[in-house]
Protein backbone atom coordinates (compact mmCIF):
# COMPACT_ATOMS: atom_id res chain seq x y z
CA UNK A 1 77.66 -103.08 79.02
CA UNK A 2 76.82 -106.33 77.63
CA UNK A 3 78.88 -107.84 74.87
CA UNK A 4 76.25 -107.58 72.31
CA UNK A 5 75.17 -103.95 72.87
CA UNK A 6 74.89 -101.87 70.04
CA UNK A 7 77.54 -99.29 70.42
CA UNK A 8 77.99 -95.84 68.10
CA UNK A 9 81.42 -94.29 68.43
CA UNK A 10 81.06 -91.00 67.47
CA UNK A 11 84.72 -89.61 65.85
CA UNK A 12 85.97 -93.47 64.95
CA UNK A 13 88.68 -91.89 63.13
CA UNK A 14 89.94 -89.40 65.61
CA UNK A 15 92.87 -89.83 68.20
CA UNK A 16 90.54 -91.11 70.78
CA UNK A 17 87.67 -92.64 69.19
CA UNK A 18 90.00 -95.01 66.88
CA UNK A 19 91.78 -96.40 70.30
CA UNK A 20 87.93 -97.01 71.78
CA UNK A 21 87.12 -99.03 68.68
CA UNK A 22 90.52 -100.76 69.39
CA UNK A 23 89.76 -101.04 72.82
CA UNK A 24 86.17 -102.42 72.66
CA UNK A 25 87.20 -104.64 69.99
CA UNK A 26 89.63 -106.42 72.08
CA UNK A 27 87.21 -107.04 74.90
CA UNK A 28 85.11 -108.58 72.74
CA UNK A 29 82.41 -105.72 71.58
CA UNK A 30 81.17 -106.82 67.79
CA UNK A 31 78.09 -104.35 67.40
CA UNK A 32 80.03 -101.48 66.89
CA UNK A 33 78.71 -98.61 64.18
CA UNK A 34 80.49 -95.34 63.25
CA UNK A 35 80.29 -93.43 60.55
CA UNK A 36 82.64 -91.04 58.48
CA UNK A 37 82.28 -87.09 58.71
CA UNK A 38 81.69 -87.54 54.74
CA UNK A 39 79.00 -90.18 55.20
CA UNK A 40 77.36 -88.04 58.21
CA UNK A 41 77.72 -84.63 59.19
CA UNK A 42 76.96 -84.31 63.26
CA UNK A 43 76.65 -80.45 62.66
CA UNK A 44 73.49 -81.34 60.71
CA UNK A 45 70.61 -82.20 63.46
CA UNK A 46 68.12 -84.11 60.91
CA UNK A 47 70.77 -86.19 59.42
CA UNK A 48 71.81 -86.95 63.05
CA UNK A 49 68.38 -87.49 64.58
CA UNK A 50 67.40 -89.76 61.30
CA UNK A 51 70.54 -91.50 62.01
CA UNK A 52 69.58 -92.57 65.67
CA UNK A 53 66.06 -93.10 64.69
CA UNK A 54 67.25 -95.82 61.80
CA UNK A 55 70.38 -97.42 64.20
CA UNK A 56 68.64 -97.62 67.69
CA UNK A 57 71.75 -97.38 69.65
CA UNK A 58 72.13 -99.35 73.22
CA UNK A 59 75.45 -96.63 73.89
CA UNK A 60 77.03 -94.55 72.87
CA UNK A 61 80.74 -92.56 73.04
CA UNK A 62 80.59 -89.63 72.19
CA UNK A 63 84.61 -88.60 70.63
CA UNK A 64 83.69 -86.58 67.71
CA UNK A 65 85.13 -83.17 67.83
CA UNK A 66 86.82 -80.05 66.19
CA UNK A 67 90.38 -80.07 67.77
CA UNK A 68 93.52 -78.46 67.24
CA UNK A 69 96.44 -76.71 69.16
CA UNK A 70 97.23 -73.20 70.20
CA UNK A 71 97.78 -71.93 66.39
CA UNK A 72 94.04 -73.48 65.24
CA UNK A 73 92.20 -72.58 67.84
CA UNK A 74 93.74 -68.67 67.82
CA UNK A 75 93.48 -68.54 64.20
CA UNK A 76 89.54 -70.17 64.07
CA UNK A 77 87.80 -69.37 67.37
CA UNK A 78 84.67 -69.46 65.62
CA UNK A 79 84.98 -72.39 63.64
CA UNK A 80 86.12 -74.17 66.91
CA UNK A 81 82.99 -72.63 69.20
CA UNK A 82 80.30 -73.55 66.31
CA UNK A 83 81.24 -76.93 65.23
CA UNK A 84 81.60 -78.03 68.76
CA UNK A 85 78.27 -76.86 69.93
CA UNK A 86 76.48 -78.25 66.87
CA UNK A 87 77.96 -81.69 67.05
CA UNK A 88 77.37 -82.64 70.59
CA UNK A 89 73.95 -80.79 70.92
CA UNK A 90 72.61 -82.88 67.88
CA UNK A 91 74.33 -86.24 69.40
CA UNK A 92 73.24 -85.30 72.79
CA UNK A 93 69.82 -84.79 71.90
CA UNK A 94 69.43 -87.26 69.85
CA UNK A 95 70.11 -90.16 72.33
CA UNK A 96 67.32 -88.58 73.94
CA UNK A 97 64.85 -88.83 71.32
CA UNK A 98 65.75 -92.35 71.07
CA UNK A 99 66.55 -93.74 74.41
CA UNK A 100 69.78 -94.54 74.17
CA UNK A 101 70.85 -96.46 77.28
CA UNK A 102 74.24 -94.45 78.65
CA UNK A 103 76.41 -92.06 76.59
CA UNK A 104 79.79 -90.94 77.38
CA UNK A 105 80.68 -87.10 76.66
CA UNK A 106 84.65 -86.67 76.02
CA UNK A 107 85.91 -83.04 77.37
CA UNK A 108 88.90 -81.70 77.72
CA UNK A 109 91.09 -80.39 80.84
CA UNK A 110 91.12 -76.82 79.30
CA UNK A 111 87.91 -76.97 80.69
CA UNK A 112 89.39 -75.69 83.96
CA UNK A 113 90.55 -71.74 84.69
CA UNK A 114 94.12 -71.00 83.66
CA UNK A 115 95.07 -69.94 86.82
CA UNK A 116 93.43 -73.05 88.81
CA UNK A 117 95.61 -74.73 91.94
CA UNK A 118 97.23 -78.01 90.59
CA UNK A 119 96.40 -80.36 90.38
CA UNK A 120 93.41 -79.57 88.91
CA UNK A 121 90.64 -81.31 90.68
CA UNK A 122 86.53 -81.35 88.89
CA UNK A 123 85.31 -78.96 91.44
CA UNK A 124 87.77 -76.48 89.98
CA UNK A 125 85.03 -76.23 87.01
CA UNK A 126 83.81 -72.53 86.25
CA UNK A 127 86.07 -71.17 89.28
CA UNK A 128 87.67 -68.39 87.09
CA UNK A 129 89.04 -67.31 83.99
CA UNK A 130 90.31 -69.74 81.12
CA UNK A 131 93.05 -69.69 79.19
CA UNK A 132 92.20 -66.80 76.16
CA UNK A 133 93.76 -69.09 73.49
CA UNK A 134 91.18 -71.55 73.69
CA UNK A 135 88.33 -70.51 75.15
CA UNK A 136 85.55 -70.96 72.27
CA UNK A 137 86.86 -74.21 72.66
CA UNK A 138 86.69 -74.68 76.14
CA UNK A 139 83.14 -73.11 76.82
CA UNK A 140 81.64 -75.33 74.27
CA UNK A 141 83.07 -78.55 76.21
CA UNK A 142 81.54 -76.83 79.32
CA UNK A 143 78.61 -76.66 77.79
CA UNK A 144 78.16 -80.03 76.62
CA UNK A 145 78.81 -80.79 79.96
CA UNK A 146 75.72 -78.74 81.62
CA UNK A 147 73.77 -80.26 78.88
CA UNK A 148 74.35 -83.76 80.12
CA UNK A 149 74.02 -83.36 83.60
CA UNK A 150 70.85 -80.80 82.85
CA UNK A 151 69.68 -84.31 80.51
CA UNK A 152 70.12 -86.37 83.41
CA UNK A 153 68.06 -83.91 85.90
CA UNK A 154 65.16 -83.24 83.78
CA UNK A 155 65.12 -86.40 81.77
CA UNK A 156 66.65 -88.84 84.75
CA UNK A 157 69.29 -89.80 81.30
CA UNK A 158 72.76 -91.16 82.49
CA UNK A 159 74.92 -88.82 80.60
CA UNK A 160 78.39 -88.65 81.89
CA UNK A 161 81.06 -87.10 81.14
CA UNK A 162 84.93 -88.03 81.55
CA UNK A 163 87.68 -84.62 80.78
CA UNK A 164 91.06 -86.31 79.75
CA UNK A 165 94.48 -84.82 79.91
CA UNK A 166 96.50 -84.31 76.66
CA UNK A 167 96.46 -87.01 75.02
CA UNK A 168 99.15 -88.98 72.22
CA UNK A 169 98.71 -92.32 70.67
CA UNK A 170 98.75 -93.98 66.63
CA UNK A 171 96.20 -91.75 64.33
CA UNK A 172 97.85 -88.54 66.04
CA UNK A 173 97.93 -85.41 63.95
CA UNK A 174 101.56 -84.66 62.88
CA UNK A 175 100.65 -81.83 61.23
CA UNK A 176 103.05 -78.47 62.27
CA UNK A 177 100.57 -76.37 61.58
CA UNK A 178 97.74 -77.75 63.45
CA UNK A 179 99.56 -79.81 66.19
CA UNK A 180 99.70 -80.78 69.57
CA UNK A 181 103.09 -80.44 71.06
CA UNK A 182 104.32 -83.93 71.32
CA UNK A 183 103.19 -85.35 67.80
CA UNK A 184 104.72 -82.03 66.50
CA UNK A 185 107.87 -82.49 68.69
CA UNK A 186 108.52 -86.36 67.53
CA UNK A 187 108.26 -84.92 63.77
CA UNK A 188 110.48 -81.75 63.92
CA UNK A 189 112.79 -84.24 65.90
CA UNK A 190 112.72 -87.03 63.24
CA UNK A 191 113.00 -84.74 60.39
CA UNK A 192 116.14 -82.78 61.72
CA UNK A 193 117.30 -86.24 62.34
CA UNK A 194 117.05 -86.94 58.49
CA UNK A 195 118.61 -83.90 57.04
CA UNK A 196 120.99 -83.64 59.76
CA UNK A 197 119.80 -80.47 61.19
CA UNK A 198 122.73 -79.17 63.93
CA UNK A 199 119.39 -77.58 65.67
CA UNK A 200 115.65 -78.33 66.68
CA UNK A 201 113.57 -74.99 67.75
CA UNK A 202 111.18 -75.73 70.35
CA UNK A 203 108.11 -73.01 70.90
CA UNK A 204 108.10 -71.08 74.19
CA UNK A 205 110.60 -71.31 77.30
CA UNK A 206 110.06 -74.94 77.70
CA UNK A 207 108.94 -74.42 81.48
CA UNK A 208 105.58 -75.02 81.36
CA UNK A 209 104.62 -78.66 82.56
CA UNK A 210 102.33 -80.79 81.01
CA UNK A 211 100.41 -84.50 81.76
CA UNK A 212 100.07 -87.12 78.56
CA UNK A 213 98.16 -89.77 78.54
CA UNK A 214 98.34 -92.52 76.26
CA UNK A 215 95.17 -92.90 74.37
CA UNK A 216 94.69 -96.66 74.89
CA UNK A 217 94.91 -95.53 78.45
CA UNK A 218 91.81 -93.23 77.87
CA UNK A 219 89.89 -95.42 76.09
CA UNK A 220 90.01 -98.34 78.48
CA UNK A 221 89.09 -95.44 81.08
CA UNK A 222 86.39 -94.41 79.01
CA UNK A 223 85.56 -98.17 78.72
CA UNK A 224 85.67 -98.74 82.67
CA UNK A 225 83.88 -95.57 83.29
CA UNK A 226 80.62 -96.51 80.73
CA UNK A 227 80.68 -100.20 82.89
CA UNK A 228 81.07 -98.71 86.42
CA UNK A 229 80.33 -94.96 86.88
CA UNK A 230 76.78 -93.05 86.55
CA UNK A 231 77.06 -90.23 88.64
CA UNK A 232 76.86 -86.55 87.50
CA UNK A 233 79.71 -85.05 88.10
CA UNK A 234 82.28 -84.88 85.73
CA UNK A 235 85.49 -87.61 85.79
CA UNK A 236 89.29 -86.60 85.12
CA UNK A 237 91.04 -89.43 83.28
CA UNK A 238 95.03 -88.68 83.36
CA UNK A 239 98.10 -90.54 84.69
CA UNK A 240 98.58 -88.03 87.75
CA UNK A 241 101.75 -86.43 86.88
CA UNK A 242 103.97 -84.61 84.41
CA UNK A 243 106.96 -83.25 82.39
CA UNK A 244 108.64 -79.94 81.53
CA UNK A 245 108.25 -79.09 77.80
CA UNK A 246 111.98 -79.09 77.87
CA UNK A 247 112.28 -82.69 79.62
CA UNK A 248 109.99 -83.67 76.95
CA UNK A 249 112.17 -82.22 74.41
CA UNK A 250 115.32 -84.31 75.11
CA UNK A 251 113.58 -87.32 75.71
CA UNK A 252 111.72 -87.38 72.54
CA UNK A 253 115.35 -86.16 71.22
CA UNK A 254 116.43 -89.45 72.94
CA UNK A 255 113.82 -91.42 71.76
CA UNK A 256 114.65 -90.56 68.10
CA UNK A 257 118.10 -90.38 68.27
CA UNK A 258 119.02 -87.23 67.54
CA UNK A 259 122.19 -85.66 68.78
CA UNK A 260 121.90 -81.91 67.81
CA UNK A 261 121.30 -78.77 69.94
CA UNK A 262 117.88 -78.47 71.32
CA UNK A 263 116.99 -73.98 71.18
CA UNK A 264 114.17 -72.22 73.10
CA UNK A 265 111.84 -69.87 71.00
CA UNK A 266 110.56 -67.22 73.80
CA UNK A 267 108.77 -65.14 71.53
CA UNK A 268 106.34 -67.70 71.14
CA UNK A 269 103.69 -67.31 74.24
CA UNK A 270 103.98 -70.32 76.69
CA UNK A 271 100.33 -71.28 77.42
CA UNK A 272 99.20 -71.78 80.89
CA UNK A 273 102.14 -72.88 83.33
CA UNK A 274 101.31 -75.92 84.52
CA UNK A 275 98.16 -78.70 83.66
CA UNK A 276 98.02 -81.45 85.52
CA UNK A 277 94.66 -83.00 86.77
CA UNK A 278 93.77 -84.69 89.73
CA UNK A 279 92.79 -88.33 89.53
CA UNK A 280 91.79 -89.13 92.79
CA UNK A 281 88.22 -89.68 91.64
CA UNK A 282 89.43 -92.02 89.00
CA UNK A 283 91.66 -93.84 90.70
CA UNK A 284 88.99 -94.56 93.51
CA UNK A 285 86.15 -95.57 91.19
CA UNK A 286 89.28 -98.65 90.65
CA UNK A 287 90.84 -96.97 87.30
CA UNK A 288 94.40 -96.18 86.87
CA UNK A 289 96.91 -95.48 83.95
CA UNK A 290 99.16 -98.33 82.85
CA UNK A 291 101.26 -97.08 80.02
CA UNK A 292 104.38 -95.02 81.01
CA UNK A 293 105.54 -92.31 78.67
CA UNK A 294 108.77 -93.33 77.76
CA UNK A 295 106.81 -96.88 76.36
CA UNK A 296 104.05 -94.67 74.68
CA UNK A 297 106.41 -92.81 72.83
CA UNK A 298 108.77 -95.36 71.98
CA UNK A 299 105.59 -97.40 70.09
CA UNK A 300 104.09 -94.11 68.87
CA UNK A 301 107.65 -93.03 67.09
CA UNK A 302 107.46 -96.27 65.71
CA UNK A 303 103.90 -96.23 64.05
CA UNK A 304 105.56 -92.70 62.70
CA UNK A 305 108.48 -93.65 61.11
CA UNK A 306 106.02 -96.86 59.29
CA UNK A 307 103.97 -93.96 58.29
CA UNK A 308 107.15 -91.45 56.83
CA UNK A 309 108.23 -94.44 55.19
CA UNK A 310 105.11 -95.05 53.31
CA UNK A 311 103.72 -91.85 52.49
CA UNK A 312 107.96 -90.88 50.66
C-alpha cells in the first residue's frame, strides 16, 4: 500500500474507523477521503456508486456500520439487519464497478455460534446457532463476508475480511442506553464517583468473560493485514485472552478511583458465557496486540474525564 494511494475510510467517525485515520496518518498516508453519514448516505446505492465513480479509490476500509449493545440491537433488530446489508452491499459493489485495488471488510466476533469451543477459531463460522440477541446483526456481517469472498471467486477481487473482538478506544459511545459494557462501565463508575454513590450496579452475574482490544491495536491490524494478507478466509484480530465482567468491574473501579460497593444485577440476561477468539492466524501472518488493558483504559478514562469536563 503505497504512501500515496488513495484511501476511502468508510465510518471515519466511528470507534474504529477514526483510530485507522489516526493510524494511517501516522505512517505517513496523506490521500485519505471520508465522508460524513450527512454528506453521504451508504444505504443509498446511486449516491454510493456516483461517489466511487467521481473519487476513483486505490483502497479502501470498509468501518462504516450500525452498532450498538445488547439493549439496541434487542430493541431494533430490523433497523440493525437493514442498514447493515445496505451499507456494505452498496460499498462492496461499488469497488467493483470501479476497480478498486483491495478493500478491507470489518466484522465482528458475534459472527461465531453462541455455543462455539473457545477460543473461537474462523473455521468455527456458520457451525451452529448464534446468540438470539444479536443475530440480525450478526447474519448481516456473515453476509458481507460471503459477498467478499463470492467477489473474489467470480470477479478474482481481493476482498478480505478481518472479525475483531470487542473493541474500546477515544470516540467510544458512552451512552447507557446504547453501550458497550466497558465505555458504559467507566461512566456509571465515574459518575458514582462524583455524587458519591455508596453503590455501582453492574448488569448480569458478572461471570461471563470477555476479550478487548484496544482500537489502535485494530487499526494497525487492519493496517498490517491490507499490506500483507490476501487470502479468503476470514482473519480474527484480538489480543488472545480475557477478563470476567466482574474483574473488569473493580479494575475500572480502580482505575477511577472509586471506593464504593460494586452489586450484581441477575435479572439482567448474561449474554453468551465466554468470547474469546483465537489469534493464531494473526499472530502467524507476524501481527500481534501491543496495548495491555490496564494502559488502554487508563488513557481512555482520561480522554473521558477531558470530555465530562467540557461538555458540564
Amino acid at each position: 500500500m503505497e504512501l500515496g494511494a488513495k484511501i476511502y475510510v468508510a465510518g471515519h467517525r466511528g470507534l474504529v474507523g477514526s483510530a485507522i485515520v489516526r493510524a494511517l496518518h501516522e505512517q505517513g498516508y496523506q490521500n485519505l477521503i471520508y465522508r460524513t453519514s450527512a454528506e453521504l448516505d451508504l444505504r443509498k446505492k446511486d449516491d454510493v456508486l456516483a461517489f466511487f465513480q467521481q473519487e476513483a479509490f486505490d483502497y479502501v476500509f470498509l468501518a462504516a456500520a450500525k452498532v450498538g449493545g445488547i439493549v439496541a440491537n434487542n430493541d431494533y433488530p430490523a433497523d440493525f439487519i437493514r442498514d447493515n446489508l445496505l451499507i456494505q452491499t452498496n460499498v462492496i459493489d461499488a469497488a467493483y464497478q470501479t476497480r478498486v485495488g483491495k478493500l478491507l471488510f470489518l466484522g465482528s466476533t458475534c459472527i461465531y455460534p453462541k455455543f462455539a469451543p473457545q477460543p473461537l477459531k474462523e473455521e468455527y463460522l456458520l457451525t451452529g446457532e448464534l446468540e438470539p440477541t444479536n443475530a440480525p446483526y450478526a447474519i448481516a456481517k456473515i453476509a458481507g463476508i460471503q459477498m467478499c469472498q463470492s467477489y473474489n471467486r467470480q470477479y478474482g477481487t481481493t476482498y478480505i475480511s478481518a472479525m475483531p473482538t470487542n473493541l474500546y478506544g477515544p470516540n467510544d459511545n458512552f451512552d447507557l442506553k446504547t453501550s458497550h459494557v466497558l465505555p458504559a462501565l467507566i461512566r456509571k463508575f465515574h459518575e458514582a464517583k462524583q455524587s458519591g454513590q455508596p453503590s455501582v450496579e453492574v448488569w448480569g452475574s458478572g461471570n461471563p468473560k470477555r476479550e478487548f482490544l484496544h482500537s489502535d491495536d485494530l487499526a494497525d491490524a487492519c493496517i498490517y493485514l491490507m499490506r500483507h494478507y490476501e487470502g479468503n478466509d476470514i482473519v480474527n484480530i484480538g489480543v488472545g485472552e480475557d477478563i470476567s465482567i466482574k474483574e473488569l468491574a473493580e479494575l475500572i473501579g480502580s482505575i477511577v478511583g472509586y471506593e464504593g460497593e460494586i452489586t450484581f444485577n441477575t435479572s439482567v440476561a448474561d449474554g453468551t458465557p465466554r468470547k474469546l477468539v483465537d489469534v493464531s492466524k494473526l499472530n502467524r501472518l507476524g501481527w500481534k496486540s501491543s496495548i495491555t488493558l490496564e494502559e488502554g483504559l487508563r488513557s481512555v478514562y482520561a480522554a473521558y474525564q477531558k470530555e465530562a469536563l467540557v461538555n458540564h
